[in-house]
Protein backbone atom coordinates (compact mmCIF):
# COMPACT_ATOMS: atom_id res chain seq x y z
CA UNK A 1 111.70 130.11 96.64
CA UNK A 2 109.71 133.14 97.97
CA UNK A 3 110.05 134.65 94.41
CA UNK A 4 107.86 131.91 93.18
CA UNK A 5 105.37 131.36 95.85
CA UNK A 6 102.72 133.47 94.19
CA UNK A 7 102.98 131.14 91.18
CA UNK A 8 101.81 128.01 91.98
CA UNK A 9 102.01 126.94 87.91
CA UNK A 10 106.17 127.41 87.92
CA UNK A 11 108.26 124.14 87.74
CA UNK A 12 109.64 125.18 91.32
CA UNK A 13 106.75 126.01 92.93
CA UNK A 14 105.73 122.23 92.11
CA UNK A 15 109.16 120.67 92.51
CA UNK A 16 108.56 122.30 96.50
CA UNK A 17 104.76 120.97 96.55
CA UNK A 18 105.87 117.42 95.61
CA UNK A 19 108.59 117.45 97.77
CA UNK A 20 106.78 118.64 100.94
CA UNK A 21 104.61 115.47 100.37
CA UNK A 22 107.52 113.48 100.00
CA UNK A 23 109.52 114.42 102.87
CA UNK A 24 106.38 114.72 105.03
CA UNK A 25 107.16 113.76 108.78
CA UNK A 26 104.12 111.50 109.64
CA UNK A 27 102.57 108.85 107.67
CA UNK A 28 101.05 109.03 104.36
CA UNK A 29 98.78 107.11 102.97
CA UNK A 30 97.44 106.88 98.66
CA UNK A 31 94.16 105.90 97.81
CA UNK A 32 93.40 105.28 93.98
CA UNK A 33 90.10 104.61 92.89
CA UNK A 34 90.27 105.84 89.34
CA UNK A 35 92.99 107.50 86.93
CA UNK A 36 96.01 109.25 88.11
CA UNK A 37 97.90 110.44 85.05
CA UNK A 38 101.24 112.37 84.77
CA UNK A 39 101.84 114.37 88.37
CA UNK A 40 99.11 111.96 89.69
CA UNK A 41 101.58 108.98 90.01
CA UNK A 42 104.31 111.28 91.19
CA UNK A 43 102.03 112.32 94.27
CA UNK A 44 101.57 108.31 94.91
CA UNK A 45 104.82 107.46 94.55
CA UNK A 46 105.54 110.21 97.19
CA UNK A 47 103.56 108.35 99.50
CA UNK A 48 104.26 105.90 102.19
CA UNK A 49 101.52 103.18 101.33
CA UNK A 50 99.38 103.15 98.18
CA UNK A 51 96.71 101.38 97.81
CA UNK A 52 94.34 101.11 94.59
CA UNK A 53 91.18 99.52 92.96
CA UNK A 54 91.66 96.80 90.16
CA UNK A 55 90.29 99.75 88.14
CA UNK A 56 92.81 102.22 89.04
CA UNK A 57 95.18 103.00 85.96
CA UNK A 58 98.45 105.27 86.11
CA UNK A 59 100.15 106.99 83.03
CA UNK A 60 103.82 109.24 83.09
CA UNK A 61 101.74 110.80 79.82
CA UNK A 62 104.21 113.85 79.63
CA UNK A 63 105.95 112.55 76.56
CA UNK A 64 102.58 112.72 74.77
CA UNK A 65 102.52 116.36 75.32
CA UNK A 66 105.98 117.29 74.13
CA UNK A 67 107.07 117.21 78.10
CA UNK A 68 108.78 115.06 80.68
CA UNK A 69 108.11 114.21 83.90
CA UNK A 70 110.63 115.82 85.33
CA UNK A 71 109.35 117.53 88.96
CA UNK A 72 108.25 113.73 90.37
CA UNK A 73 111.21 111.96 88.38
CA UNK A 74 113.25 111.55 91.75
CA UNK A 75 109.95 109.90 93.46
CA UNK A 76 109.12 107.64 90.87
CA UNK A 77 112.38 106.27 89.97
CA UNK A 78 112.72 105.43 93.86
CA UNK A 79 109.43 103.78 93.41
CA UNK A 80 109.48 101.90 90.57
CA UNK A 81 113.36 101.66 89.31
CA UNK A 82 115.26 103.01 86.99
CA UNK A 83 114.65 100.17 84.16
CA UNK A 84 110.59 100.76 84.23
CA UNK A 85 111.10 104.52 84.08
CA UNK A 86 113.14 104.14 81.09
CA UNK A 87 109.86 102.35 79.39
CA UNK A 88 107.34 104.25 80.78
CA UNK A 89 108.95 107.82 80.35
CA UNK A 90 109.64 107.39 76.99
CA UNK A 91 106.07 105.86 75.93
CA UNK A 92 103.65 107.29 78.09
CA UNK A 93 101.62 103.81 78.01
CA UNK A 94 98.77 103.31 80.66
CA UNK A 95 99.35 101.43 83.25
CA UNK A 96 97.03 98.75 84.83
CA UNK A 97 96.94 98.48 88.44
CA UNK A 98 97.76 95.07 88.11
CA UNK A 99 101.23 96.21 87.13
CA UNK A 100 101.63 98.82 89.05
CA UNK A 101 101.38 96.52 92.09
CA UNK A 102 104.16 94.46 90.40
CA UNK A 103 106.52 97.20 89.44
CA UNK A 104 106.07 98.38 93.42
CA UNK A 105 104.11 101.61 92.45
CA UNK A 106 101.26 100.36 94.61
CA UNK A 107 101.59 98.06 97.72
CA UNK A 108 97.83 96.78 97.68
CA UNK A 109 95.18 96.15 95.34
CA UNK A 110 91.29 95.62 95.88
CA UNK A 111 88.51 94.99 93.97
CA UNK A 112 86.06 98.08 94.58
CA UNK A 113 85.80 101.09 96.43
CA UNK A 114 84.13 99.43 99.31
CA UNK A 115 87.20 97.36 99.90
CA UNK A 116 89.25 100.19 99.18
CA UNK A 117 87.82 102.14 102.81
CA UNK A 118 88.04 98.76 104.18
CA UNK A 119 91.84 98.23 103.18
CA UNK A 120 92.36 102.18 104.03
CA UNK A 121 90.90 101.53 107.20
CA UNK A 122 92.77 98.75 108.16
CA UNK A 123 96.60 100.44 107.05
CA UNK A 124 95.31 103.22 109.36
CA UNK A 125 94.77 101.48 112.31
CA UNK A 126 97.86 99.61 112.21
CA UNK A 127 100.03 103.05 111.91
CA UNK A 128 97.84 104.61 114.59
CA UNK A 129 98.95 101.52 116.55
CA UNK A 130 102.41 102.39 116.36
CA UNK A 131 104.45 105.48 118.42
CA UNK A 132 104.53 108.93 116.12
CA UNK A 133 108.03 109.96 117.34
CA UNK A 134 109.28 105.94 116.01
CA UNK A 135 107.01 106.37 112.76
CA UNK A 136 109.01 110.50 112.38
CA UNK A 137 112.26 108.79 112.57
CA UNK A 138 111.90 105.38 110.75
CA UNK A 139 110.77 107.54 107.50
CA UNK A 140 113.91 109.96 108.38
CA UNK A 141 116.45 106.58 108.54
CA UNK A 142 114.55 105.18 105.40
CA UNK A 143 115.77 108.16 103.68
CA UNK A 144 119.35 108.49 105.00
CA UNK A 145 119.95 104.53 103.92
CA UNK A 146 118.25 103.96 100.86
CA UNK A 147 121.16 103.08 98.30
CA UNK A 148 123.98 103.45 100.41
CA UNK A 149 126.54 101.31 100.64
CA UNK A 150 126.90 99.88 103.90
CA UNK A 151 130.16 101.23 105.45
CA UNK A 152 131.36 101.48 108.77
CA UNK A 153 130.17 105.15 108.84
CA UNK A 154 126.87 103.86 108.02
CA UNK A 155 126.83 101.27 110.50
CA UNK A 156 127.23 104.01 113.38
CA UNK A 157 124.78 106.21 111.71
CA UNK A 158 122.47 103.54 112.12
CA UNK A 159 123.48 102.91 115.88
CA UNK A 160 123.79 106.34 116.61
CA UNK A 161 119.85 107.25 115.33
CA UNK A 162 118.68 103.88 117.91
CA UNK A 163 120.42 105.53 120.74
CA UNK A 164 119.13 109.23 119.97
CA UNK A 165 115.54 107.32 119.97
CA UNK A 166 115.80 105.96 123.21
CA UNK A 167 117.26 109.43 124.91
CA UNK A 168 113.84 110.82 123.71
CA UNK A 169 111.70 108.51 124.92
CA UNK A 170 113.21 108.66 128.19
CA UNK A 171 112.48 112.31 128.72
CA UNK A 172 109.17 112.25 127.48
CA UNK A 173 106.21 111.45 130.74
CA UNK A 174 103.99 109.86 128.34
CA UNK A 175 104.11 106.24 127.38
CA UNK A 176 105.89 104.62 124.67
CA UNK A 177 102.92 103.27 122.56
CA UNK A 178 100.61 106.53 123.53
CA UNK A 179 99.35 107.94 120.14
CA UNK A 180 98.15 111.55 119.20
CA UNK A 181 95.08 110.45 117.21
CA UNK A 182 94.65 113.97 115.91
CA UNK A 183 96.24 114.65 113.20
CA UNK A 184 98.47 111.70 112.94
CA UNK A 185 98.61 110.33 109.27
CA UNK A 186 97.78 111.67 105.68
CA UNK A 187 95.13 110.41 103.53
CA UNK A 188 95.96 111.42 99.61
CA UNK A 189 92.55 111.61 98.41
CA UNK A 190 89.97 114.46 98.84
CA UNK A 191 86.56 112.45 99.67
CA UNK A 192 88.29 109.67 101.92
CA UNK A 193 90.48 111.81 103.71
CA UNK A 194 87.13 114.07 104.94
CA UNK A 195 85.59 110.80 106.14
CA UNK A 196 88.53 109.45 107.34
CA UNK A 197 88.76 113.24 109.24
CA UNK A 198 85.69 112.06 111.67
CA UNK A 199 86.38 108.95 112.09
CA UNK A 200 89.73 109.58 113.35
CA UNK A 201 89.08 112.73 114.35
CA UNK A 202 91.89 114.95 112.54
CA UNK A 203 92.18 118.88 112.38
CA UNK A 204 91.94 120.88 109.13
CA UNK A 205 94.76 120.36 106.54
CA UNK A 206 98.00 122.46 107.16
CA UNK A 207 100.66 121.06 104.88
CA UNK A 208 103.12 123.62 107.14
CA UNK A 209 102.94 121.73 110.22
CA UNK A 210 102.63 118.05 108.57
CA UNK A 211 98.92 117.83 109.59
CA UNK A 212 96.10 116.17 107.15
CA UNK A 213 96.34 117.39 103.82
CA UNK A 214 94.25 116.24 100.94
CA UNK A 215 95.31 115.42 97.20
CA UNK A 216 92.96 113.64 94.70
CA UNK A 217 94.04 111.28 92.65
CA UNK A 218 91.49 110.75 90.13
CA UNK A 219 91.70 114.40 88.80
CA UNK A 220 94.91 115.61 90.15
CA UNK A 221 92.90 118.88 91.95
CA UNK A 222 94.34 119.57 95.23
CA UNK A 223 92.06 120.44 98.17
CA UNK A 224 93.28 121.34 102.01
């Protein structure tokens, strides 16, 4: 890893960059309001909630170049199944938001930009609603269970992660529903997330620590 740190452009360095996103402790959050071709739908598909205009269109568009889309592969497979990668890999054919919402790419769609805040807005104050430390470890058991059979060791897993909960809870002197505003959730777009960074009050982006970090998805530039 540290071999390929100072070059962001090698297949590792983005396989980490995607996956840091992915595996991001506290909540993240997609908003599309234009194109988001190639790594663009890997970084929503990384996401927790995505949300999109009716304009919003997606591509995988690496088989056009003579590539594949390898690095976010993992991501969008879990997001959209293995039968619509098959298509979608091998054609590179844009996709409408309409059917992005219906292969499970995107959870929500609205009808402008306006609505999109609005919709943002509202996803963010239901998650800031909720306890961080619950939030932490319902994306950690999401993980662990997604397509495993359900077994007797899985059961206890299950049981076991409840009861670790409730030791923590117990020693902390805070209350259960009392949120840490700052810094609490991810906003993957540049312009929203800086608006979104007053309103809510967030610190500067440190993808280290899991605090706001910033990712357009109409361009695919990445700003912190």
């Amino acid at each position: 890893y540290q071999s390929h740190r100072d070059d962001p452009d090698t297949p590792l360095a983005e396989t980490l960059g995607v996956r840091t996103l992915a595996e991001l402790r506290k909540p993240t959050v997609a908003r599309v309001q234009g194109p988001a071709y190639g790594g663009g739908v890997g970084l929503v598909a990384c996401c927790d909630i995505a949300v999109a205009t009716v304009g919003a269109h997606f591509a995988l568009s690496e088989a056009k170049l003579g590539l594949i889309p390898a690095v976010i592969s993992p991501y969008v497979i879990a997001a959209i199944g293995e039968r619509a990668a098959r298509r979608y890999f091998l054609t590179g054919e844009k996709i409408e938001a309409a059917d992005a919402w219906r292969l499970g790419l995107i959870h929500e769609i609205v009808p402008d930009e306006a609505e999109l805040d609005e919709k943002v807005g509202e996803i963010v104050d239901a998650l800031l609603a909720c306890g961080p430390v619950a939030q932490v470890e319902a994306k950690a058991l999401v993980r662990a269970v997604s397509r495993r059979p359900v077994t007797s060791e899985l059961i206890q897993d299950t049981a076991d992660r409840l009861t670790d909960i409730r030791k923590l809870i117990a020693t902390l002197d805070i209350p259960v529903r009392q949120v840490l505003i700052e810094s609490r959730i991810v906003i993957v777009n540049d312009d929203f997330s800086r608006d979104i960074g007053v309103r809510w009050g967030f610190t500067r982006a440190d993808a280290g620590d899991g605090s706001l970090i910033a990712v357009s998805g109409s361009n695919n530039s990445t700003d912190t």
